[in-house]
Structures are given as structure tokens and as C-alpha cells.
C-alpha atoms as a PDB file:
ATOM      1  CA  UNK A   1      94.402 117.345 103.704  1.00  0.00           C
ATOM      2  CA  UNK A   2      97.097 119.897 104.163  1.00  0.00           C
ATOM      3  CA  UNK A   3      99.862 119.541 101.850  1.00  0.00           C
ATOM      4  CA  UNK A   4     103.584 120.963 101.697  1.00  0.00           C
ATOM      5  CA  UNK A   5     103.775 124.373  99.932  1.00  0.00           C
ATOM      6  CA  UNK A   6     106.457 125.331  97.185  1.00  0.00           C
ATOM      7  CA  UNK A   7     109.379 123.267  96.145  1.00  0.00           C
ATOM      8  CA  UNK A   8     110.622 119.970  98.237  1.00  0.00           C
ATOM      9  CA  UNK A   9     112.650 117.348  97.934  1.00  0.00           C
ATOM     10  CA  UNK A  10     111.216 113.804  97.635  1.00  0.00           C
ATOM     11  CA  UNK A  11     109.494 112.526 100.969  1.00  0.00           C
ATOM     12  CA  UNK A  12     112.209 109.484 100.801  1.00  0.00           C
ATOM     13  CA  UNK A  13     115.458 109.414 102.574  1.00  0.00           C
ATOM     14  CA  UNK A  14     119.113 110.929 101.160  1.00  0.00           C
ATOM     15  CA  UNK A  15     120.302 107.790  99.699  1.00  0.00           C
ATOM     16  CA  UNK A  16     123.232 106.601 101.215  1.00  0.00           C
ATOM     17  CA  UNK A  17     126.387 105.103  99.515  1.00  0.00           C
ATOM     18  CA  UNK A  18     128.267 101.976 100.645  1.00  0.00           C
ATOM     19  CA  UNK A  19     130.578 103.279 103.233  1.00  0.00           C
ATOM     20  CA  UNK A  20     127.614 105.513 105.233  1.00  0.00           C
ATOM     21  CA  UNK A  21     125.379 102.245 105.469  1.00  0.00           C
ATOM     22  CA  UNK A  22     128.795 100.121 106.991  1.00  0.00           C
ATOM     23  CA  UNK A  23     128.886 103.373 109.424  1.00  0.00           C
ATOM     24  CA  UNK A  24     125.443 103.267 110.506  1.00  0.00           C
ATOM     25  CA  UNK A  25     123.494 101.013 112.523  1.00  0.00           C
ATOM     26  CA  UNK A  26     120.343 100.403 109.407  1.00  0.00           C
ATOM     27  CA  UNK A  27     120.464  97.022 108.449  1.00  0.00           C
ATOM     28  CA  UNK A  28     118.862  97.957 104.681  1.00  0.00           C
ATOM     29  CA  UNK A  29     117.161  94.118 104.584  1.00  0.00           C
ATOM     30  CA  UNK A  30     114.505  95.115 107.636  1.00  0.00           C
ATOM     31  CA  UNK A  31     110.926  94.737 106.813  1.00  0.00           C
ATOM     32  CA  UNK A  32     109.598  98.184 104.587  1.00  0.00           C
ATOM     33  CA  UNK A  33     107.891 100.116 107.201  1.00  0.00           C
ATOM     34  CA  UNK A  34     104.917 101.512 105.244  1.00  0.00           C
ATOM     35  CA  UNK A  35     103.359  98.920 102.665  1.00  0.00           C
ATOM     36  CA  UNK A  36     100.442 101.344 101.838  1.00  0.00           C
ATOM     37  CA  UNK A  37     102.468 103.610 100.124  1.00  0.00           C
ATOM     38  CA  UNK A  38     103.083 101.085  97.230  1.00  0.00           C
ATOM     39  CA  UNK A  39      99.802  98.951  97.215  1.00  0.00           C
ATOM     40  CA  UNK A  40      97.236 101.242  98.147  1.00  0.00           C
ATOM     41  CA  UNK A  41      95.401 103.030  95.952  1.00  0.00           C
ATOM     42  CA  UNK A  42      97.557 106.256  97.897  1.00  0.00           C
ATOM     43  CA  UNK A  43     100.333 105.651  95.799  1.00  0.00           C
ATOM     44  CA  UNK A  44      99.947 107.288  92.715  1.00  0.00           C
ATOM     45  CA  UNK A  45      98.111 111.017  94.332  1.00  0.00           C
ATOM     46  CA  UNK A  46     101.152 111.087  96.966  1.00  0.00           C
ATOM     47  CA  UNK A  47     103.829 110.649  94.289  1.00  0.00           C
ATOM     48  CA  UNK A  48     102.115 113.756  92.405  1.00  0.00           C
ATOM     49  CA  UNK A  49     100.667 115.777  95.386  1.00  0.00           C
ATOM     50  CA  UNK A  50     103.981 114.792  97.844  1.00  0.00           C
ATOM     51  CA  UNK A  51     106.673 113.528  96.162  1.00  0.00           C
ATOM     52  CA  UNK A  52     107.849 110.259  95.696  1.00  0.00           C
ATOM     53  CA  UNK A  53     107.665 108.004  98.766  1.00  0.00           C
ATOM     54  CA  UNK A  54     110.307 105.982 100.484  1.00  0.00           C
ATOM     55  CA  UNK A  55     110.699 102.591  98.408  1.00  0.00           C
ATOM     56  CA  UNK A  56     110.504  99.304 100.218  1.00  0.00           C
ATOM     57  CA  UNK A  57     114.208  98.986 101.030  1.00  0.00           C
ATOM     58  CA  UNK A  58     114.553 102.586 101.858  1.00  0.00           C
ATOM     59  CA  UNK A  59     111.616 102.953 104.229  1.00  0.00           C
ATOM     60  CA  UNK A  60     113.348 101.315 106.963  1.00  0.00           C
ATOM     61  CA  UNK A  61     116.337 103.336 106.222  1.00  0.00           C
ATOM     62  CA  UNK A  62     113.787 106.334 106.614  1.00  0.00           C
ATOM     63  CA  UNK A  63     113.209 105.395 110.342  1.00  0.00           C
ATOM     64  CA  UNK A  64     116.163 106.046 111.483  1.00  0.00           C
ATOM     65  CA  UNK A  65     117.363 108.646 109.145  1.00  0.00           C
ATOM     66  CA  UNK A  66     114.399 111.091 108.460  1.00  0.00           C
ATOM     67  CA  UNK A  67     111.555 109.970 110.801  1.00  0.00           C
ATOM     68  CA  UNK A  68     110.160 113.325 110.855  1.00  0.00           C
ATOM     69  CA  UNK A  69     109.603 113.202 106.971  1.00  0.00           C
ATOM     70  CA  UNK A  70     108.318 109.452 107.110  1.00  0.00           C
ATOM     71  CA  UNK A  71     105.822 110.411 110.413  1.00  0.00           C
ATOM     72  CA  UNK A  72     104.903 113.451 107.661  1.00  0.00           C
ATOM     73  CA  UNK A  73     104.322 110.948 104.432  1.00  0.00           C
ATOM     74  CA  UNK A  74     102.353 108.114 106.913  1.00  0.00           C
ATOM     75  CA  UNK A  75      99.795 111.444 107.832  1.00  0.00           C
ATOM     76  CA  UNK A  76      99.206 112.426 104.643  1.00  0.00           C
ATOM     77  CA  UNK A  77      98.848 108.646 103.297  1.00  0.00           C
ATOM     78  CA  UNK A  78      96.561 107.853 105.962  1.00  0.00           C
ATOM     79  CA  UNK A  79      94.363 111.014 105.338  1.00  0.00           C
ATOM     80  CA  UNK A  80      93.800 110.837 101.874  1.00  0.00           C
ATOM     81  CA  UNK A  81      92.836 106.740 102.468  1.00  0.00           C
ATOM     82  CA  UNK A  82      89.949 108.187 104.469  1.00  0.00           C
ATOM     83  CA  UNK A  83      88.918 110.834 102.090  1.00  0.00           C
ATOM     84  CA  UNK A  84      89.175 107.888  99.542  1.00  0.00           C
ATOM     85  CA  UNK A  85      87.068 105.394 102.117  1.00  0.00           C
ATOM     86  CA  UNK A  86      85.150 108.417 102.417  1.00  0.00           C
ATOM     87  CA  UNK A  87      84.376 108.754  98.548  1.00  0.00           C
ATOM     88  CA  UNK A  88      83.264 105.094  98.555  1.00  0.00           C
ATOM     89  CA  UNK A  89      81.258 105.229 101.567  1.00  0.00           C
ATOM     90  CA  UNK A  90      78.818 107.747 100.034  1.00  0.00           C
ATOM     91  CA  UNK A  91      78.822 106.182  96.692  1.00  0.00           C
ATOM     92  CA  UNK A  92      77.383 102.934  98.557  1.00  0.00           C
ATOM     93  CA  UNK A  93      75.213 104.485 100.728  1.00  0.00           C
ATOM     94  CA  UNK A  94      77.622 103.863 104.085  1.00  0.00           C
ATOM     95  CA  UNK A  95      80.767 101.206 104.680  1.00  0.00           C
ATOM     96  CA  UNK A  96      79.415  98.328 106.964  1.00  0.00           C
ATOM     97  CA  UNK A  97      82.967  96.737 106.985  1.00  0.00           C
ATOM     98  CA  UNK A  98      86.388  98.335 106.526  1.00  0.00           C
ATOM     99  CA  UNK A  99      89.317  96.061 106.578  1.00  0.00           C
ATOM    100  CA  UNK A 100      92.938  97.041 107.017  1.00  0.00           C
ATOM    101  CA  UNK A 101      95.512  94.063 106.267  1.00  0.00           C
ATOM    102  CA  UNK A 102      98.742  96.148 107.815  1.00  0.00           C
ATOM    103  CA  UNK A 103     101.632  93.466 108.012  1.00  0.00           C
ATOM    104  CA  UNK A 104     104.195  96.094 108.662  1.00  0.00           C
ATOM    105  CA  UNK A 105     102.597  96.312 112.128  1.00  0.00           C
ATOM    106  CA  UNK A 106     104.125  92.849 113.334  1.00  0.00           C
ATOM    107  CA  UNK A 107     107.621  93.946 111.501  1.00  0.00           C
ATOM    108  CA  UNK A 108     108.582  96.837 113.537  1.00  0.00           C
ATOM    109  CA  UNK A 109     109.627  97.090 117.309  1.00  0.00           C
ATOM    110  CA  UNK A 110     106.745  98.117 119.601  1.00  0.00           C
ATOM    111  CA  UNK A 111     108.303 101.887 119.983  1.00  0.00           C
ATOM    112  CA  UNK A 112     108.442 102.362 116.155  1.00  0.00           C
ATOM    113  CA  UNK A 113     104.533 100.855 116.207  1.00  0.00           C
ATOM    114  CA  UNK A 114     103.501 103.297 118.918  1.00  0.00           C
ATOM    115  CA  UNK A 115     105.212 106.350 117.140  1.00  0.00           C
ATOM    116  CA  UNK A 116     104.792 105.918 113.686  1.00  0.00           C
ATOM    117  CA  UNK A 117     101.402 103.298 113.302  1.00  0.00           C
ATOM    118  CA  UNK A 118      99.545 103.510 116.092  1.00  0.00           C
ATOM    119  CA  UNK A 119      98.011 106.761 115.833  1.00  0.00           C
ATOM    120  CA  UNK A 120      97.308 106.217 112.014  1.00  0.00           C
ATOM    121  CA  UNK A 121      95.718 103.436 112.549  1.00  0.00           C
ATOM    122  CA  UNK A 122      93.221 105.268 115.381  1.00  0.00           C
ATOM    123  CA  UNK A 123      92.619 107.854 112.831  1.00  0.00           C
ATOM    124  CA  UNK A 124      91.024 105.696 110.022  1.00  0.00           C
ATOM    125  CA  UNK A 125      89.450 103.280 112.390  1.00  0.00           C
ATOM    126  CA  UNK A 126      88.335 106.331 113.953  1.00  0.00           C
ATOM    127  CA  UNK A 127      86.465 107.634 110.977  1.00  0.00           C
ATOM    128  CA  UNK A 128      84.312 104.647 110.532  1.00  0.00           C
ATOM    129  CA  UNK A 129      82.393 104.046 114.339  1.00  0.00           C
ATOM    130  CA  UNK A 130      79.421 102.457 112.418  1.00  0.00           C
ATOM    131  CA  UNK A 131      81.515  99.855 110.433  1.00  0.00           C
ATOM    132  CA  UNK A 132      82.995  96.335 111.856  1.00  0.00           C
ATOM    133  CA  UNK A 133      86.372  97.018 111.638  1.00  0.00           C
ATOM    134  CA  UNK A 134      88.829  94.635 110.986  1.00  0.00           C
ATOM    135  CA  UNK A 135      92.617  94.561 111.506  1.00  0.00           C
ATOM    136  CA  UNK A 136      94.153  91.717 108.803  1.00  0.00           C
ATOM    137  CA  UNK A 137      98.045  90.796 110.208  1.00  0.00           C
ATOM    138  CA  UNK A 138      99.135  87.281 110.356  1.00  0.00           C
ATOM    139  CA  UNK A 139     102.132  88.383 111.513  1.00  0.00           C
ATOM    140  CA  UNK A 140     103.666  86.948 115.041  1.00  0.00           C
ATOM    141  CA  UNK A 141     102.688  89.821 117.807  1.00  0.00           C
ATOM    142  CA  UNK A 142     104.918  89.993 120.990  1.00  0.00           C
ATOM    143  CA  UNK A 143     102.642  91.071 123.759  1.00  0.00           C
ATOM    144  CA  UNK A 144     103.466  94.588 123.724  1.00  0.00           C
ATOM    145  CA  UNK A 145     102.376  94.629 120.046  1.00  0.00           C
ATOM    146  CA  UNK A 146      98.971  93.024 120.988  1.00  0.00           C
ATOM    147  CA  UNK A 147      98.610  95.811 123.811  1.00  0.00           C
ATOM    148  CA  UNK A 148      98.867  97.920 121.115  1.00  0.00           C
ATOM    149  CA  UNK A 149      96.710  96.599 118.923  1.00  0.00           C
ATOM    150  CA  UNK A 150      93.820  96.551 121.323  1.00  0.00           C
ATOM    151  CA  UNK A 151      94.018 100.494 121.126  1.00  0.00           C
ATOM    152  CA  UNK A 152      93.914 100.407 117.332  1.00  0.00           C
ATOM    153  CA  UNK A 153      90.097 100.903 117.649  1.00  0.00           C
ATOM    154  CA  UNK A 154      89.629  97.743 115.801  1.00  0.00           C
ATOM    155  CA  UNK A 155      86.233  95.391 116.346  1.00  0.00           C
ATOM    156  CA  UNK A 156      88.142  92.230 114.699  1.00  0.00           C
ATOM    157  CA  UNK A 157      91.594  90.709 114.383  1.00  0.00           C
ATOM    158  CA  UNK A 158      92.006  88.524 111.409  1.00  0.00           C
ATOM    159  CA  UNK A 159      95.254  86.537 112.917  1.00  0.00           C
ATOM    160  CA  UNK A 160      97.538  83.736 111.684  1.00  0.00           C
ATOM    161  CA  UNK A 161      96.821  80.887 113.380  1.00  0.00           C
ATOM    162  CA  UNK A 162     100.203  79.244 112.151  1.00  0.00           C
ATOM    163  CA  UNK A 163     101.983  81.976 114.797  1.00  0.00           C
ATOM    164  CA  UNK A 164      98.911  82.046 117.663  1.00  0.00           C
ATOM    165  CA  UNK A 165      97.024  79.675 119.420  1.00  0.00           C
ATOM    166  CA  UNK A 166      93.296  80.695 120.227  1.00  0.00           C
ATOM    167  CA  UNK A 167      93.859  79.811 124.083  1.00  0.00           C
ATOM    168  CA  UNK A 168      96.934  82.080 124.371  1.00  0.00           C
ATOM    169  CA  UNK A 169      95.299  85.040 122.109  1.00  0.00           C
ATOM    170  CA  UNK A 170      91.982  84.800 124.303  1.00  0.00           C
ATOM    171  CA  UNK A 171      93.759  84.757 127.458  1.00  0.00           C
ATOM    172  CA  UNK A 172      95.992  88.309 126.085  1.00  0.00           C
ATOM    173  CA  UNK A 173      92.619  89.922 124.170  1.00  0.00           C
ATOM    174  CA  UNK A 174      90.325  88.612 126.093  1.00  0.00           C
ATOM    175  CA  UNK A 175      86.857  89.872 124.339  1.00  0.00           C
ATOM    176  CA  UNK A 176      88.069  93.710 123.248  1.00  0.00           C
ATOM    177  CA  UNK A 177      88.524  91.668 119.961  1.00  0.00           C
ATOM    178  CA  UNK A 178      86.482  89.414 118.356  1.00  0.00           C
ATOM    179  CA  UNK A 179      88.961  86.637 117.235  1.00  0.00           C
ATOM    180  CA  UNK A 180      88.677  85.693 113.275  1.00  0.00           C
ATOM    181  CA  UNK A 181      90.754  82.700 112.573  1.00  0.00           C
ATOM    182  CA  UNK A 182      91.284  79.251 114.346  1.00  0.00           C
ATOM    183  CA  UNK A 183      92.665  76.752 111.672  1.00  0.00           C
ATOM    184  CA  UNK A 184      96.586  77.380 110.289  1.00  0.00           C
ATOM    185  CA  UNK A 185      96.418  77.804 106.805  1.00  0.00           C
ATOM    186  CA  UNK A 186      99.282  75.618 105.810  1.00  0.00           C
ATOM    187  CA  UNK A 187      98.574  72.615 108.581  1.00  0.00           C
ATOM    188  CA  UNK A 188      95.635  70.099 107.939  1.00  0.00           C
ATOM    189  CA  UNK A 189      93.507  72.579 105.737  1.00  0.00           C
ATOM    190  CA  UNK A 190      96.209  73.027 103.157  1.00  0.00           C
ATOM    191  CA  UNK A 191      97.970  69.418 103.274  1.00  0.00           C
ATOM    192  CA  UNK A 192      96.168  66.960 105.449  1.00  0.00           C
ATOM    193  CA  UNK A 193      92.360  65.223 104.782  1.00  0.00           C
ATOM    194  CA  UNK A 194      88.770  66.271 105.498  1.00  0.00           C
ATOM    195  CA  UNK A 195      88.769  64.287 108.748  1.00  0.00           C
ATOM    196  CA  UNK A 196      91.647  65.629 109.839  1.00  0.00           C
ATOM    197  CA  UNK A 197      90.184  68.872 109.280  1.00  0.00           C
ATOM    198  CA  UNK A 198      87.412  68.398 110.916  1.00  0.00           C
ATOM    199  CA  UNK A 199      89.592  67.412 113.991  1.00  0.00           C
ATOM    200  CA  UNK A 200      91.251  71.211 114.398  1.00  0.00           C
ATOM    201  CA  UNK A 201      88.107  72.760 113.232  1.00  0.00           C
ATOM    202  CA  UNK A 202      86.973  71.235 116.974  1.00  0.00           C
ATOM    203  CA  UNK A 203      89.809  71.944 118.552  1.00  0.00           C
ATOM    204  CA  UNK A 204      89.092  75.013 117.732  1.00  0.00           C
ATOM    205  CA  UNK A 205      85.395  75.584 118.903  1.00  0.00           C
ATOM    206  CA  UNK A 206      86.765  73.881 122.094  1.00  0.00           C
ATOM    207  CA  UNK A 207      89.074  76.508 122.537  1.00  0.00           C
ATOM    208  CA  UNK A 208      86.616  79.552 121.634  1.00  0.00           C
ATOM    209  CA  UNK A 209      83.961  77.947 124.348  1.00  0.00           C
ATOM    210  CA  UNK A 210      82.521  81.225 126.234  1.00  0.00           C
ATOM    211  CA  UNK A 211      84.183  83.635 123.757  1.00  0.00           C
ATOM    212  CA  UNK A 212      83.290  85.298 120.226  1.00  0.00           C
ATOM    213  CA  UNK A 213      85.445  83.513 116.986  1.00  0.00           C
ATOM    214  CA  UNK A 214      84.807  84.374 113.309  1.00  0.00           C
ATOM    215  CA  UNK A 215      86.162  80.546 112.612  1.00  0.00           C
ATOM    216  CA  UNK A 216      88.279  80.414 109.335  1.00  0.00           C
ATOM    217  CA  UNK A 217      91.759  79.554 108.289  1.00  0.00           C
ATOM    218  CA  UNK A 218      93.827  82.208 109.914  1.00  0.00           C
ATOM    219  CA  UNK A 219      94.892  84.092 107.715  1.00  0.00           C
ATOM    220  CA  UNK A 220      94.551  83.117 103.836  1.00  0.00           C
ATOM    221  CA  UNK A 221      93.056  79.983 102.294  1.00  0.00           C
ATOM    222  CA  UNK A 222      95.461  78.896 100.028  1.00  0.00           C
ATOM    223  CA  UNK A 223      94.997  77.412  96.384  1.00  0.00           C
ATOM    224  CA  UNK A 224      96.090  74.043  97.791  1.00  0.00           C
ATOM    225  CA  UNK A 225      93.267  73.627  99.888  1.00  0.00           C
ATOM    226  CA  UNK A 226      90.841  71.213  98.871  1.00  0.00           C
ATOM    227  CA  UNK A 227      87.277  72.170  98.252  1.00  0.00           C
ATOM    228  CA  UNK A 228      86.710  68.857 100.558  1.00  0.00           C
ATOM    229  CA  UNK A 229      88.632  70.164 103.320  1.00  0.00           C
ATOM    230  CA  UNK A 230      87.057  73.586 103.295  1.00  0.00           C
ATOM    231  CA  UNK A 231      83.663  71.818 103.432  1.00  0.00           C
ATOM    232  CA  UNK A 232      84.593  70.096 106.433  1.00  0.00           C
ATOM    233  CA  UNK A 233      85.552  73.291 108.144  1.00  0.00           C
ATOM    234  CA  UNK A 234      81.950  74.620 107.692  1.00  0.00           C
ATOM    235  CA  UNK A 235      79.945  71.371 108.484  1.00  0.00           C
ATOM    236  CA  UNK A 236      81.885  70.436 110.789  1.00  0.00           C
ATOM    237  CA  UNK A 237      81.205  73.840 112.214  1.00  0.00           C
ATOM    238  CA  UNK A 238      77.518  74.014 111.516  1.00  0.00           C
ATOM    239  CA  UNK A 239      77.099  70.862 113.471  1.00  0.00           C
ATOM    240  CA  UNK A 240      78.105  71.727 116.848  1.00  0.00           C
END
């Protein structure tokens, strides 16, 4: 991992007083670009080895106002996750599934995905062609995101089915990804009964007739739902 030589100044934008961000187009509230930089294990070696990173209401500042330096801190984040992946991949004797949950993906227009996430995400998926790979966003995807997506590299998409139907993914995916999902987490799963349960987990299967489907609640199970209701789900399932 090649990293910047002699003195710099932190990785994050200039900060900008009050009357610069009325004069500027950066609406500070936007969704933080780069959520890896804070929650991955990434954090702490690139605020020693790099300098700090942008913090989550100045990384979409950084897009507009220093995406060279962001497009600089997303490469070096990305390769030291897969020297870390790397580092746990020979310690258990070789990943069989690496999982990305990436919700900034479904936050940003589709240029700022192509030039800033897209070709990180190729690079780790990249680096593991014997793993399943799965891509974790229950974000809502316009179709140019999902194009995108598909060139990820990614075997899986773990989806929210709150935001996407199965019919209307499958008919935009088709089988480049294998769909993992089907129930909304916060409909009949989280609030209703097991029969009604049951009834969306066949809607469901219906829908994924002739196609692959990891079936689960799409994304996260919540603590709401019932131990009943997630029974349903797999009998229900088992019994077709």
C-alpha cells in the first residue's frame, strides 16, 4: 500500500465557515460519502498512517471540494481492507464468504458512484474470486445504480425488500445476481402474525419461480420480530 511521503495536511476538507457554505452549492446534511472510514476496522491505521479522514458531515463536503484527496483516502481505505481480509483469510485457511454492507452506495448520484465507489468496490471483490460475495445495501437503487452494481463483481445482493419488489429486481438483474431477500422487514414479519407471514413468504417463492433467491427478510430482522413469525418464514419455506 503506497502511502504519502513527508508532511501533509489531514486527508479531510478545509473547513468552511458560515458565509463559504451559503456561497456554495454543498448542502452539509447529504448522506457521508464513505462510511468505512469510521466503522471499519480502517479507521484507526488511516488516521495514523494518512491523516485524519473526512468526518461524516464533511465527507460530502469533500466531494465537491477536494475529490482528488477523498478518491486518494477511498484507495488507500480500500487497500488496506484487503490486506486486512487478506490477514484473516490465511489465518482461516481461505474466506468462503466476504460481505460488504456499503449503504453510501444508494446515497450518492450514479456519477459520484461510478467515480468514487465503483472501482473500489471491483478491487476488493476482485481479490476474493473463490468467495460468494455479497453486496449488503437496503438502500432504494435507481436503475442506473443497479447497472452499476451488476459490475461490482458481486455473486449476491442482500436488498431491502421495503424499497424493491422481487418481480421488478428480477426483471432489472435478471440472474447476474443471486437475489437475497423477499420479505420487508418492518411489514408482516415485524408487526403482523405467523399466517400472515406465511402469506408474503409465498408471495415471495411465487415471484422467485425460475430464478435463484436466498429468501430472508430483506435486509435486517428486527428485535420485534417474533420467534413465531420467523418460524413461519422457514416452514413455510421448507414446505413448498
Amino acid at each position: 500500500m503506497d502511502l504519502p511521503c513527508g508532511p501533509c495536511r489531514p486527508l479531510g476538507p478545509r473547513p468552511l465557515n458560515p458565509h463559504e457554505r451559503r456561497s456554495t452549492n454543498v448542502r452539509p446534511q447529504e448522506p457521508e460519502l464513505c462510511p468505512t472510514t469510521t466503522t471499519s476496522p480502517a479507521s484507526s491505521a488511516t488516521q495514523r498512517r494518512v491523516c485524519s479522514p473526512p468526518s461524516g458531515t464533511s465527507s460530502p463536503v469533500t466531494l465537491y471540494d477536494d475529490p482528488r484527496r477523498l478518491t486518494t483516502l477511498l484507495r488507500l481505505v480500500t487497500e488496506f481492507l484487503i490486506e486486512w481480509l487478506y490477514v484473516q483469510d490465511r489465518a482461516c485457511g481461505g474466506a468462503q464468504v466476504v460481505c460488504v454492507a456499503d449503504h453510501v452506495c444508494s446515497q450518492v448520484t450514479p456519477a459520484q458512484l461510478r467515480e468514487f465507489v465503483l472501482p473500489n468496490m471491483q478491487a476488493l471483490y476482485s481479490a476474493f474470486p473463490n468467495a460468494a460475495r455479497i453486496y449488503h445495501n437496503e438502500g432504494r437503487h435507481s436503475d442506473e445504480h443497479l447497472a452499476m452494481v451488476l459490475d461490482f463483481g458481486a455473486d449476491v445482493s442482500h436488498f431491502g425488500s421495503d424499497v424493491h419488489a422481487l418481480t421488478d429486481l428480477y426483471s432489472k438483474v435478471g440472474d447476474r445476481l443471486v437475489l437475497f431477500g423477499g420479505l420487508n422487514p418492518h411489514g408482516a414479519m415485524r408487526h403482523g402474525t405467523p399466517a400472515q407471514v406465511r402469506a408474503e413468504t409465498r408471495e415471495a417463492l411465487r415471484a422467485a419461480q425460475g430464478h435463484r433467491l436466498l429468501l430472508s427478510t430483506g435486509t435486517g430482522t428486527t428485535p420485534e420480530a417474533t420467534l413465531e413469525n420467523q418460524q413461519a418464514m422457514v416452514e413455510t419455506a421448507l414446505a413448498q
